[in-house]
Protein backbone atom coordinates (compact mmCIF):
# COMPACT_ATOMS: atom_id res chain seq x y z
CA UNK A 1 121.94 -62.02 291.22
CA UNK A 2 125.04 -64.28 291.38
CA UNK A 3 125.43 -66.81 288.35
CA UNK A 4 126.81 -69.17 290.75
CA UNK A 5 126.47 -69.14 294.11
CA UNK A 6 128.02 -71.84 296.71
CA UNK A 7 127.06 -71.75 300.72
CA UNK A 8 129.06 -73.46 302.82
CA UNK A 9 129.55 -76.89 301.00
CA UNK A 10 131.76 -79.71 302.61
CA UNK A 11 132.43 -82.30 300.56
CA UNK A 12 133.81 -85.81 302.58
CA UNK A 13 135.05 -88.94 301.27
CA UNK A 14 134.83 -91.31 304.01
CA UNK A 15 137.21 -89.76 306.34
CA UNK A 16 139.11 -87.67 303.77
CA UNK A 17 137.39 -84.19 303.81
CA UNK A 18 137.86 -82.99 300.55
CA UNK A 19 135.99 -79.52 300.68
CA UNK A 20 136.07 -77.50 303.73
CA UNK A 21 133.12 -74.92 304.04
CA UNK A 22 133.08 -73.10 300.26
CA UNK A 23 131.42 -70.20 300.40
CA UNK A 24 131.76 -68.83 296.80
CA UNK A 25 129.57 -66.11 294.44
CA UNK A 26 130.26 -65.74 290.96
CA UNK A 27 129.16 -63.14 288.81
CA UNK A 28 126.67 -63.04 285.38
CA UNK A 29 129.80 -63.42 282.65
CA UNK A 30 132.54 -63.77 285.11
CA UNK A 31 135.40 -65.81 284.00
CA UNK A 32 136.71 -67.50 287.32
CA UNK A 33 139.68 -69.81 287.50
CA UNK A 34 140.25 -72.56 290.06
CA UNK A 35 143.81 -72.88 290.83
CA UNK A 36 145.90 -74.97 293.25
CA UNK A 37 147.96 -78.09 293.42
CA UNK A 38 147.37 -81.66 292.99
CA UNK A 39 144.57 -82.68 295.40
CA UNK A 40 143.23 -79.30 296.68
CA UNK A 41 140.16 -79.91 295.77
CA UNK A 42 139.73 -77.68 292.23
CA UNK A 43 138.09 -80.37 290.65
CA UNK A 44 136.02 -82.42 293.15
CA UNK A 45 134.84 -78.28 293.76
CA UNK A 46 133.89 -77.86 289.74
CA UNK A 47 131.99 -81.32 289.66
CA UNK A 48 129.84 -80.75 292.51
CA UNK A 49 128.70 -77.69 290.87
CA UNK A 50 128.06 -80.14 287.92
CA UNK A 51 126.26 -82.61 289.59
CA UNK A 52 128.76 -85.52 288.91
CA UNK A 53 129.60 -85.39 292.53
CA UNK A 54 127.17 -85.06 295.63
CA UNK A 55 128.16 -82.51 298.09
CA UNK A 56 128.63 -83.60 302.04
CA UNK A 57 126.42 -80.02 302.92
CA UNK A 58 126.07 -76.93 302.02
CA UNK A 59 123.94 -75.76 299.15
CA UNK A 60 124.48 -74.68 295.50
CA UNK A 61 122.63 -72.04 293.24
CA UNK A 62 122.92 -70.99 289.57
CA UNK A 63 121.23 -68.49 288.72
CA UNK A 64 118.54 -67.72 291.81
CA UNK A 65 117.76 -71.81 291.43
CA UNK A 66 118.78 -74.38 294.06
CA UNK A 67 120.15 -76.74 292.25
CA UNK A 68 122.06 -78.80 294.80
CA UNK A 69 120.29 -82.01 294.79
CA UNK A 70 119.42 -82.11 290.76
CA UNK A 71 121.14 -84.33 288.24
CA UNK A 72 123.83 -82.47 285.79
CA UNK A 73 121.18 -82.19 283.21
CA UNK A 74 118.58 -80.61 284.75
CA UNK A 75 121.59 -77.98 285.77
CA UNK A 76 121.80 -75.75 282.69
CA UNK A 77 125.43 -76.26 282.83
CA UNK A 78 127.76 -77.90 280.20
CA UNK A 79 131.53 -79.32 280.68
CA UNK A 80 134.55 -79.53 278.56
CA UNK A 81 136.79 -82.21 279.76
CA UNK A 82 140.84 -82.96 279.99
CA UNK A 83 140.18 -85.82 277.46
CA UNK A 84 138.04 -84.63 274.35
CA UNK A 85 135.59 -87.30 275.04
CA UNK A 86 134.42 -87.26 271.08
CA UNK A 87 132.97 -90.19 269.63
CA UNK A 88 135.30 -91.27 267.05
CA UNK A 89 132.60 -92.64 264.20
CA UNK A 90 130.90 -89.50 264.34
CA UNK A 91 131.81 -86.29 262.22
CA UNK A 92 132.71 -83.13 263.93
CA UNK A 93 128.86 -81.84 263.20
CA UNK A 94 127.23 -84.93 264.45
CA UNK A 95 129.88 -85.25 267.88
CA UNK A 96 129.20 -80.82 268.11
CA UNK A 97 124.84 -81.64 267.78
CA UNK A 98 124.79 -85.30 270.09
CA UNK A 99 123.55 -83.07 273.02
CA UNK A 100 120.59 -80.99 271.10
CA UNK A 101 119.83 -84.45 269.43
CA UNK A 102 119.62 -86.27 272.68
CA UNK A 103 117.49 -83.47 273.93
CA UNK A 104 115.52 -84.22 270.71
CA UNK A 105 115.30 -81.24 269.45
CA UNK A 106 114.44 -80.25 266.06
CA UNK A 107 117.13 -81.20 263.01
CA UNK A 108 116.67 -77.09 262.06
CA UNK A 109 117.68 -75.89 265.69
CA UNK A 110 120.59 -78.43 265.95
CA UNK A 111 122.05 -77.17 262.32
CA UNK A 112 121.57 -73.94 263.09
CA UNK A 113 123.42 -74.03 266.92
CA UNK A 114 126.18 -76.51 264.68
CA UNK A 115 126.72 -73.66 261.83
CA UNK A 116 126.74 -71.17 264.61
CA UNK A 117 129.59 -72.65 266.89
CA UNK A 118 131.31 -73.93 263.82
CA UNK A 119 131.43 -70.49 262.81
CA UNK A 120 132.73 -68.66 266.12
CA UNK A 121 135.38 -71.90 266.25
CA UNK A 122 136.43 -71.71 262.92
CA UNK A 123 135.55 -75.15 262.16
CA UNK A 124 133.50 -74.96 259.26
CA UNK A 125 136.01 -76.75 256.79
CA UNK A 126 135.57 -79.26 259.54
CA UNK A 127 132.41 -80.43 260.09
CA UNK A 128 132.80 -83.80 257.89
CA UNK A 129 135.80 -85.21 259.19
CA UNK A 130 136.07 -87.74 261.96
CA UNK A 131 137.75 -86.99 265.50
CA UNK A 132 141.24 -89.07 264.02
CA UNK A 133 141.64 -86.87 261.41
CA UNK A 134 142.13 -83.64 263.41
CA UNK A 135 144.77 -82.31 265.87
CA UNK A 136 144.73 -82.27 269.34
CA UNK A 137 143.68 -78.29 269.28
CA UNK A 138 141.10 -78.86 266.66
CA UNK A 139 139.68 -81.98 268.57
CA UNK A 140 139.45 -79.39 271.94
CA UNK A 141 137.84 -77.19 269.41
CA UNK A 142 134.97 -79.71 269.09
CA UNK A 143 134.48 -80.30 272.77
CA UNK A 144 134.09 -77.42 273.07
CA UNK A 145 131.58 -76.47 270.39
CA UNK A 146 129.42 -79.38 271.71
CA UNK A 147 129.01 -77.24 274.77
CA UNK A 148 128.17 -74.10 273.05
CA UNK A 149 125.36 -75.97 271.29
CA UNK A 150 124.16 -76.31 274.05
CA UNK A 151 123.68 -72.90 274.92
CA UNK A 152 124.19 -73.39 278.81
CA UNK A 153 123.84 -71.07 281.91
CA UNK A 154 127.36 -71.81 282.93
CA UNK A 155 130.29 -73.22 281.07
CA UNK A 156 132.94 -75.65 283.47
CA UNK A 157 136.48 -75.98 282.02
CA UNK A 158 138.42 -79.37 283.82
CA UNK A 159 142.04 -78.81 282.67
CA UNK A 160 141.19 -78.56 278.99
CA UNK A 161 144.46 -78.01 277.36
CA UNK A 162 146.96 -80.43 279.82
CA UNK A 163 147.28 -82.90 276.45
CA UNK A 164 148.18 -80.13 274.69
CA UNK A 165 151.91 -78.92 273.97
CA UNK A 166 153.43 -75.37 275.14
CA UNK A 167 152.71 -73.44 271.71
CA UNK A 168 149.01 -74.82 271.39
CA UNK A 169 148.35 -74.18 275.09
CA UNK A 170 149.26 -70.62 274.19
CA UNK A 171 147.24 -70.43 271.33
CA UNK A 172 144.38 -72.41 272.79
CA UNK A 173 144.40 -69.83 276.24
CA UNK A 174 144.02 -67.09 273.82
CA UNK A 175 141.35 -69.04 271.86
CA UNK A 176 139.12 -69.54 275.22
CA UNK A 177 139.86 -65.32 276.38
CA UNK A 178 138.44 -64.36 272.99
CA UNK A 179 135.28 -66.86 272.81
CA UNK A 180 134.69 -65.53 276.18
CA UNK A 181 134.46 -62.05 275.24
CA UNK A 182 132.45 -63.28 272.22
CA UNK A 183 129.83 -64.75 274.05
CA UNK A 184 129.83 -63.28 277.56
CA UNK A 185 128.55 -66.23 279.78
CA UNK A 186 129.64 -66.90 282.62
CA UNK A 187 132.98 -69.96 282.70
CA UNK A 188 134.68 -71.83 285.54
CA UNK A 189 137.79 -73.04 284.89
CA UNK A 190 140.01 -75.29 286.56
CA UNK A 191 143.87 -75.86 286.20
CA UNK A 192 147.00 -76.41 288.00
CA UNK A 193 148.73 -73.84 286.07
CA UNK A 194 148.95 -70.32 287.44
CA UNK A 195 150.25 -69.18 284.28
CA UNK A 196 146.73 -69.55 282.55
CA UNK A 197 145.43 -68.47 285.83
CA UNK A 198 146.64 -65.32 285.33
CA UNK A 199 146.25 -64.41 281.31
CA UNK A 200 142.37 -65.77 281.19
CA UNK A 201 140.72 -65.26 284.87
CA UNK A 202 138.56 -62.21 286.00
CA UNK A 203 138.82 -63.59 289.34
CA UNK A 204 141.20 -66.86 290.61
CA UNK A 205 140.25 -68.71 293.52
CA UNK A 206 143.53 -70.43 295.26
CA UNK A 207 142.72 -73.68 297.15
CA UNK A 208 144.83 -75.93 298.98
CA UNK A 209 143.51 -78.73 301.35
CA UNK A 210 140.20 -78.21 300.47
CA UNK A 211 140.12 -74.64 301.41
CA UNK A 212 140.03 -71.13 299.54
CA UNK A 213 143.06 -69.21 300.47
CA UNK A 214 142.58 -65.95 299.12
CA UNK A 215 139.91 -64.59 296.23
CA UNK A 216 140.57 -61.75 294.13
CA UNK A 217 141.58 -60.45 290.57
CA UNK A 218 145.00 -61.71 289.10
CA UNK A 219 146.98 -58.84 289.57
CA UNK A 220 145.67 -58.46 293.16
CA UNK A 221 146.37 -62.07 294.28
CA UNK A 222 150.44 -61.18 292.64
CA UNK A 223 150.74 -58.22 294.50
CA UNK A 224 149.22 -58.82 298.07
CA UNK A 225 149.11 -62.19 298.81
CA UNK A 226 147.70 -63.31 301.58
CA UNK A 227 149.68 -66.18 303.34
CA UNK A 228 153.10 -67.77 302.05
CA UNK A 229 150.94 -70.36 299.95
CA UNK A 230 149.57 -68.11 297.47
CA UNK A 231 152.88 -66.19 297.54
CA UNK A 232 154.48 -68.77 296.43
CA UNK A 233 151.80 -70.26 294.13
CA UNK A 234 150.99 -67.59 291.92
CA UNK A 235 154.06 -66.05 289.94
CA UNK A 236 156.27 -67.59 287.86
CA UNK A 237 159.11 -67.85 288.97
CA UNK A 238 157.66 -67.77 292.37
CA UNK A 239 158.55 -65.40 295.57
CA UNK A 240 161.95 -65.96 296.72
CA UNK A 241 161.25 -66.41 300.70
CA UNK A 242 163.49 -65.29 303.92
CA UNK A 243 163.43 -66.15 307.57
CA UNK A 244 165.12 -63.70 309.56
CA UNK A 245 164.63 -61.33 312.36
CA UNK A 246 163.34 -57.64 312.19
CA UNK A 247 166.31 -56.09 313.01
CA UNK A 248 166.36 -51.79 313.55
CA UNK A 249 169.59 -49.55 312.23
CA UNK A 250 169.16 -45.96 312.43
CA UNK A 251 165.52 -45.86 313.18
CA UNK A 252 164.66 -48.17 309.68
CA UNK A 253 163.88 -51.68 309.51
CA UNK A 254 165.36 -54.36 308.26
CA UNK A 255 165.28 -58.02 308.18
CA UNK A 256 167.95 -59.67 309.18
CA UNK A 257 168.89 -63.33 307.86
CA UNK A 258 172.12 -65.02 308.40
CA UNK A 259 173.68 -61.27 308.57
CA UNK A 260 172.55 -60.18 305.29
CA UNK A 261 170.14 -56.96 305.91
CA UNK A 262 166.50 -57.14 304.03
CA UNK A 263 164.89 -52.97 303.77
CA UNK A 264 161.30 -53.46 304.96
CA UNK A 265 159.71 -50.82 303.91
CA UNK A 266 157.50 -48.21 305.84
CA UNK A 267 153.74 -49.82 304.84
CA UNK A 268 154.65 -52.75 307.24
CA UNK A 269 153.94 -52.67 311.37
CA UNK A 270 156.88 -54.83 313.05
CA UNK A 271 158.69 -54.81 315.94
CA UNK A 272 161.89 -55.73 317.18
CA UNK A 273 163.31 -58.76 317.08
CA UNK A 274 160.02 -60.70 315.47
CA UNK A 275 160.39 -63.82 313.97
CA UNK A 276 159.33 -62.63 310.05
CA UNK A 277 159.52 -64.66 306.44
CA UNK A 278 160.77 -61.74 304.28
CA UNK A 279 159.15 -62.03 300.53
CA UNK A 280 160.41 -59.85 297.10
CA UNK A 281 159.71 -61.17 293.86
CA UNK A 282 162.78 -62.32 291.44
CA UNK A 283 162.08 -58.78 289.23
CA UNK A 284 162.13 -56.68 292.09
CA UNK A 285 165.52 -56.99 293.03
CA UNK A 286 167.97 -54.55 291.48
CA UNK A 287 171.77 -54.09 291.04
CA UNK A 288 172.91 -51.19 293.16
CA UNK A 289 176.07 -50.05 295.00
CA UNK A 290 174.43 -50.10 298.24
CA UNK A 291 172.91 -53.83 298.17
CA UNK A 292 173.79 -57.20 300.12
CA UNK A 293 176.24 -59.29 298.68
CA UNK A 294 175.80 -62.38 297.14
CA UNK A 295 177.47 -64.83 295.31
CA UNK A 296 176.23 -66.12 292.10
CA UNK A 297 175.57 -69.57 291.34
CA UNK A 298 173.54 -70.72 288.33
CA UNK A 299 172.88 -67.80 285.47
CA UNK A 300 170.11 -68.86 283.06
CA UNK A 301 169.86 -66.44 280.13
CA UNK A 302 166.39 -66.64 278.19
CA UNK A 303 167.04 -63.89 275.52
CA UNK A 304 164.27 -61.64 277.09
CA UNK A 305 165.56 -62.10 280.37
CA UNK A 306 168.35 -63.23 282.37
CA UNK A 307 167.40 -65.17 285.57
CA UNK A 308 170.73 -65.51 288.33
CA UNK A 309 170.52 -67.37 291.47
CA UNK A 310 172.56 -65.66 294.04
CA UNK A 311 173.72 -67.22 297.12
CA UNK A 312 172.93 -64.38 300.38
CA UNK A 313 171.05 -64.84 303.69
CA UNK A 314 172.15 -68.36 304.28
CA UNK A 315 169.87 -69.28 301.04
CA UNK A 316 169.80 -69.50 297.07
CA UNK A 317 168.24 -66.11 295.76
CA UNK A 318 166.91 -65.35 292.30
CA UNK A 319 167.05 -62.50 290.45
CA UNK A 320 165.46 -61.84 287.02
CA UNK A 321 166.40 -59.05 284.71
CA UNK A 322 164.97 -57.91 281.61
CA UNK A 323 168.11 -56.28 280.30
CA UNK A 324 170.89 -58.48 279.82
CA UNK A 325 174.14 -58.85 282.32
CA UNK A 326 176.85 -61.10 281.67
CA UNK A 327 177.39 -63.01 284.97
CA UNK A 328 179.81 -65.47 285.60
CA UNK A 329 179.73 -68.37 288.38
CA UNK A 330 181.52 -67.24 291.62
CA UNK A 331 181.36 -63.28 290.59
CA UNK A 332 180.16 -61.06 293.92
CA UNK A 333 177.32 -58.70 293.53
CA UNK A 334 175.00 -56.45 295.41
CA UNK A 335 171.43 -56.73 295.06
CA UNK A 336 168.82 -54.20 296.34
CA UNK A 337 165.23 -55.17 297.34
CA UNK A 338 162.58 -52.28 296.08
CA UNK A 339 161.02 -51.52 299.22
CA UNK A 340 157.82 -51.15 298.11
CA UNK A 341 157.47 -54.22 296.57
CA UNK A 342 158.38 -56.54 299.72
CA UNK A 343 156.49 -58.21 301.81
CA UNK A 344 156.49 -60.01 304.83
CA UNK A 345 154.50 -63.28 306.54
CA UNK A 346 154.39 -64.01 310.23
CA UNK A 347 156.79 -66.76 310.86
CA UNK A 348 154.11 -68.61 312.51
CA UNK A 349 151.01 -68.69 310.99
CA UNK A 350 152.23 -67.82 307.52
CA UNK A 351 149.95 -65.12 307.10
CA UNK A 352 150.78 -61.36 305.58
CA UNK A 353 151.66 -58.77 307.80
């Protein structure tokens, strides 16, 4: 039996349609991420599976139990929040306990779910001190403890660590992998970032417009993307991207673009003179004698990399190298596409070929 399980919901806001016929199952202790840009639809998705918004139609399980048309807290779900949403006159134990207490449950069983999440949090030198006195990390901390006291079916993450800066979002992503693992339930989280996207999820579900583009494990999603969207939405730095026409030389294919020949690679079916978008990924081009030519523009070296935009194909092209190369602005060189790592899109509809 699915955890979650979502049947065809549309969601509408007057004439806006904001969710276009989900149809979504998530596993007991999956960790699924919800990932897309600004106004897909990630988070009106996550809070009609709280309950905080109605859906249009369609219907909504957790756990074998319709629980479309109940309020949040009748759900057996709990949220963590972009904003901590802590009281600020309460101590950490009292904000961590508010739920159990409002649930009026006994003072033993709230101490004991306090100490317990506390303990897997490592706030137990905390629970005295008032929201103001604590970081932004340790505050997140708390929200989230106050969920784990609850002890709920399913866990919902809205963009928890966006207040937080670049080395605590690190730290915090790493946090949220090992609680996970620590207590198994099952946690849908939503972001815009890909980059957490792809260290924390099991599964990531792309959306744009209100629609799931493609479903499927991070590593899966990076390697065979399904349209140019998710191409160029999961990876960092993204796909570089090619129009051109398949062109044949001595019985191979090629893409052709502005003159500059693209190898395509025997796992693709194309035909001559069709309209493609040629796809390789910034790592997967290579210096080599027997490459394009390109001019190089910008060089950004990183220490651990060196990233060089190259102009060929009537286009900027990007290159990333782990070892290091001392390019200079205006220097010729050849680049080679790995052939099994390209892909291609129909120039049309978008969609991998």
């Amino acid at each position: 039996m699915a955890s979650v399980e979502i049947r065809g919901v549309q969601k509408h806001y007057g004439g806006f349609h904001a969710l276009r016929d989900i149809d979504l199952a998530i596993e007991e202790g999956e960790f699924v991420v919800m990932v897309g840009p600004s106004g897909c639809g990630k988070s009106t998705l996550l809070k009609t599976i709280a309950g905080l918004e109605t859906v249009s139609s369609g219907t909504l399980f957790i756990k074998g139990r319709d629980v479309t048309r109940l309020e949040p807290g009748e759900r057996g779900i709990a949220m963590v929040f972009q904003s901590y949403a802590l009281y600020p006159h309460m101590t950490v134990a009292e904000n961590m306990g508010f739920g159990l207490r409002m649930a009026r449950r006994p003072k033993a069983e709230i101490d004991a779910a306090v100490a317990r999440a506390a303990r897997i949090l490592r706030l137990e030198e905390q629970l005295d001190k008032k929201p103001k006195q604590m970081s932004g990390g340790q505050r997140q901390r708390v929200a989230i403890g106050r969920a784990i006291t609850r002890s709920p079916d399913v866990f919902l993450f809205d963009e928890p660590l966006s207040n937080l800066d670049a080395a605590l979002r690190t730290q915090m992503r790493v946090e949220l992998a090992t609680l996970h693992v620590q207590l198994g339930s099952t946690m849908i989280y939503v972001t815009h970032d890909q980059v957490e996207a792809m260290t924390m999820a099991d599964r990531i579900v792309v959306l744009q417009d209100g629609n799931v583009e493609q479903i499927g494990a991070p590593l899966d999603l990076y390697d065979n993307p399904a349209n140019l969207f998710v191409a160029t939405f999961i990876g960092s730095p993204s796909m570089n991207l090619i129009k051109g026409k398949v062109k044949t030389v001595n019985g191979e294919a090629f893409v052709d673009a502005a003159g500059t020949l693209l190898p395509v690679g025997g796992k693709h079916t194309v035909t001559e003179g069709q309209e493609v978008t040629y796809g390789i990924r910034p790592e997967h081009l290579e210096l080599a004698d027997d490459g394009f030519e390109g001019k190089v523009g910008v060089v950004e070296p990183t220490g651990s990399e060196t990233m060089v935009f190259v102009h060929a194909g009537g286009k900027d092209i990007l290159a990333l190298f782990r070892e290091r190369h001392m390019f200079t602005p205006g220097q010729v060189i050849k680049l080679r596409p790995r052939k099994d790592a390209a892909h291609l899109f129909d120039a049309t509809t978008g969609k991998r070929i």
